[in-house]
C-alpha atoms as a PDB file:
ATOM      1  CA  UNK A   1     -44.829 -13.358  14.388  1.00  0.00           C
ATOM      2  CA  UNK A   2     -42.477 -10.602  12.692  1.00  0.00           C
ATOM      3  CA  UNK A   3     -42.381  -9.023  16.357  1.00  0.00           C
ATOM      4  CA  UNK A   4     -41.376 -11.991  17.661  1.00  0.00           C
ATOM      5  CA  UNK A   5     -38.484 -12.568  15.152  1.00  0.00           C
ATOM      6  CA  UNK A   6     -37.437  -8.959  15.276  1.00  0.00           C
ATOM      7  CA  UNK A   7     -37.073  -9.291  19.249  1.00  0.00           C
ATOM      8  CA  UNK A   8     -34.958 -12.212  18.583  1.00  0.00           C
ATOM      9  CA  UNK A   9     -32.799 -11.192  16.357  1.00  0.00           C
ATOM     10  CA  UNK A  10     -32.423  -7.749  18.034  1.00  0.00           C
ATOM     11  CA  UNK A  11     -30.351  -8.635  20.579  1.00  0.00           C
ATOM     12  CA  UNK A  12     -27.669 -10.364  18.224  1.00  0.00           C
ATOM     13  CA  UNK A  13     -27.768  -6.856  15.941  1.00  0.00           C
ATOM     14  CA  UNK A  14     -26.876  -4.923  19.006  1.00  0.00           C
ATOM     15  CA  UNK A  15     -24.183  -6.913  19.498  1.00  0.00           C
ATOM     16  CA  UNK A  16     -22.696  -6.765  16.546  1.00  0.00           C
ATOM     17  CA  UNK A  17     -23.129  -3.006  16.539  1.00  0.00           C
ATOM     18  CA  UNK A  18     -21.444  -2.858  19.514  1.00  0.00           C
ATOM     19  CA  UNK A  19     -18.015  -5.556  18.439  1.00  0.00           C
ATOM     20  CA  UNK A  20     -17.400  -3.211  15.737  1.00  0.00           C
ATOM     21  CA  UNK A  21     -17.750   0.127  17.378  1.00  0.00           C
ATOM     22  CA  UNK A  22     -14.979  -1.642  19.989  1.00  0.00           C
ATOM     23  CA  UNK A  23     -12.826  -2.711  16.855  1.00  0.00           C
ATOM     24  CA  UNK A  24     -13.003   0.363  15.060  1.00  0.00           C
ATOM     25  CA  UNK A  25     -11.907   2.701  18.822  1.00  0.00           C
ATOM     26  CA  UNK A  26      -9.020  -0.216  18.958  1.00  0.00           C
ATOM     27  CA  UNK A  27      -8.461   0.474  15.469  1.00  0.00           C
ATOM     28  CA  UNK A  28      -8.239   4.105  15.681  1.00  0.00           C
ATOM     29  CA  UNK A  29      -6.295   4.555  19.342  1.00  0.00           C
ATOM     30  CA  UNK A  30      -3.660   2.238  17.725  1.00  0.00           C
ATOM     31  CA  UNK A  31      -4.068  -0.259  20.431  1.00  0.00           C
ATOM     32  CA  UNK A  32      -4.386  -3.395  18.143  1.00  0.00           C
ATOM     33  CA  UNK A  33      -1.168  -5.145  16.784  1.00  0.00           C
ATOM     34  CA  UNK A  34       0.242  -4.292  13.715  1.00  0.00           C
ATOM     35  CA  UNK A  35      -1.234  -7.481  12.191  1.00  0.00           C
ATOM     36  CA  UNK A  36      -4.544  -7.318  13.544  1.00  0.00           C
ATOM     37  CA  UNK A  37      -5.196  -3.847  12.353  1.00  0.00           C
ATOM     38  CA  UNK A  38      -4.055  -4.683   8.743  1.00  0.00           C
ATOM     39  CA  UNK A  39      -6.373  -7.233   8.561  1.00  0.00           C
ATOM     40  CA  UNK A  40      -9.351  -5.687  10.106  1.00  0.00           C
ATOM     41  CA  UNK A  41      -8.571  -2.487   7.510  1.00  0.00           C
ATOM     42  CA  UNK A  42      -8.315  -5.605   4.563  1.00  0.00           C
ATOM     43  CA  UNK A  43     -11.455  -7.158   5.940  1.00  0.00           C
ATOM     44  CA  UNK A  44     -13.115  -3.311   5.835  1.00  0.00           C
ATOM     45  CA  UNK A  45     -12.619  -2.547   2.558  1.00  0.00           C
ATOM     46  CA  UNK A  46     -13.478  -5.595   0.972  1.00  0.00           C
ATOM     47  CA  UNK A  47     -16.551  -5.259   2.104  1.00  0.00           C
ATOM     48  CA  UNK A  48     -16.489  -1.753   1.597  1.00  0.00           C
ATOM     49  CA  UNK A  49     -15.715  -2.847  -2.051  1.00  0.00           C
ATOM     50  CA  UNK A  50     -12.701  -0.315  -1.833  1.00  0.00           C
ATOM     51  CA  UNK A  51      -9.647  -0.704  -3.203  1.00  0.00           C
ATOM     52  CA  UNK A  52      -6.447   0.245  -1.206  1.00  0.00           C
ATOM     53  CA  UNK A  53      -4.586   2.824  -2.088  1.00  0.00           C
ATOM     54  CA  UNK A  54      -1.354   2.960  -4.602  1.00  0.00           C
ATOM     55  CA  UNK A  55       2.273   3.270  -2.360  1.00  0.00           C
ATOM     56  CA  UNK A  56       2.962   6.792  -3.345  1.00  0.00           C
ATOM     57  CA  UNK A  57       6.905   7.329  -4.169  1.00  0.00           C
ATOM     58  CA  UNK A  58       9.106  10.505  -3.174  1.00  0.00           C
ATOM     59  CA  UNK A  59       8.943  10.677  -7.169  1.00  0.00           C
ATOM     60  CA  UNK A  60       5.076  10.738  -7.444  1.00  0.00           C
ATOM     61  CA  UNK A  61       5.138  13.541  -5.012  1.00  0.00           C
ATOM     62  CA  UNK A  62       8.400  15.481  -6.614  1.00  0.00           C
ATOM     63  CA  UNK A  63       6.748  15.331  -9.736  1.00  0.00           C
ATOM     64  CA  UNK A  64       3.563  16.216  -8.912  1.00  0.00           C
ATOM     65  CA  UNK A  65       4.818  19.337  -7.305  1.00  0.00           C
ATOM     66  CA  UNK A  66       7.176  20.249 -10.563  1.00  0.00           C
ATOM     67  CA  UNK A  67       3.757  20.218 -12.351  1.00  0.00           C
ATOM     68  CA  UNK A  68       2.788  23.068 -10.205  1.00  0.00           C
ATOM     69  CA  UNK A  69       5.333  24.768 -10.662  1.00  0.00           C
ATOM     70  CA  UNK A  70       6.798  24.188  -6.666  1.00  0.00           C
ATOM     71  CA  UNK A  71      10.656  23.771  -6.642  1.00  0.00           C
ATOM     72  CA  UNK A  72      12.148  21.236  -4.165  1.00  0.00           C
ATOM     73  CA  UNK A  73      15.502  20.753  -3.196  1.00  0.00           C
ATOM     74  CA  UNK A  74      16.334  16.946  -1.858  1.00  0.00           C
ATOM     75  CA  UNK A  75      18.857  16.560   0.669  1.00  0.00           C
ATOM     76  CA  UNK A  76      19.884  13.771   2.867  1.00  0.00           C
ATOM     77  CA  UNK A  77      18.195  13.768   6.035  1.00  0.00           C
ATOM     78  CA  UNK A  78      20.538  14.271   9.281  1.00  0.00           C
ATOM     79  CA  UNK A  79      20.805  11.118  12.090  1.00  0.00           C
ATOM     80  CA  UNK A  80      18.185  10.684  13.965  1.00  0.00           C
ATOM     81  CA  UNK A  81      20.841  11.526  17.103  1.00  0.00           C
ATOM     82  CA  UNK A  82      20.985  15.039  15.781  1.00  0.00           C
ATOM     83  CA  UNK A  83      17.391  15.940  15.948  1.00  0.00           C
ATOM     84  CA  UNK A  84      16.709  14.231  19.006  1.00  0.00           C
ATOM     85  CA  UNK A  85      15.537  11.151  17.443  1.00  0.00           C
ATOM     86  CA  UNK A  86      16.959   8.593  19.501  1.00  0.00           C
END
């Protein structure tokens, strides 16, 4: 009888298996819309239990780097036209 269930149910584990090893290569070769892949990564770390990650600011980072002692000069970046950009 446990057989019997576990060949049942295989078939419908396999294909789960096999939907989310397709979402997560859509996922990862960026060929999902911007939408879709936002709420696949929501939907992932839910049930991952994971919390997304803070928005890090150019301050964070500038800051950060003062701690350790690493200088950094902003400047305004050029046009995209000048490097090619577009």
């Amino acid at each position: 009888m446990l057989l019997r269930a576990l060949g049942e149910q295989l078939p419908r584990v396999e294909a789960t298996a096999s939907l989310r090893r397709a979402a997560e290569v859509a996922l990862g070769s960026g060929t999902l819309k911007r939408e879709d892949a936002a709420e696949l990564r929501a939907r992932w770390m839910k049930q991952a239990a994971v919390k997304p990650a803070r928005a890090r600011t150019w301050g964070d980072n500038l800051n950060q780097l003062a701690a350790m002692g690493i200088q950094v000069e902003v400047t305004k970046a050029p046009p995209k036209e000048a490097v090619g950009g577009g």
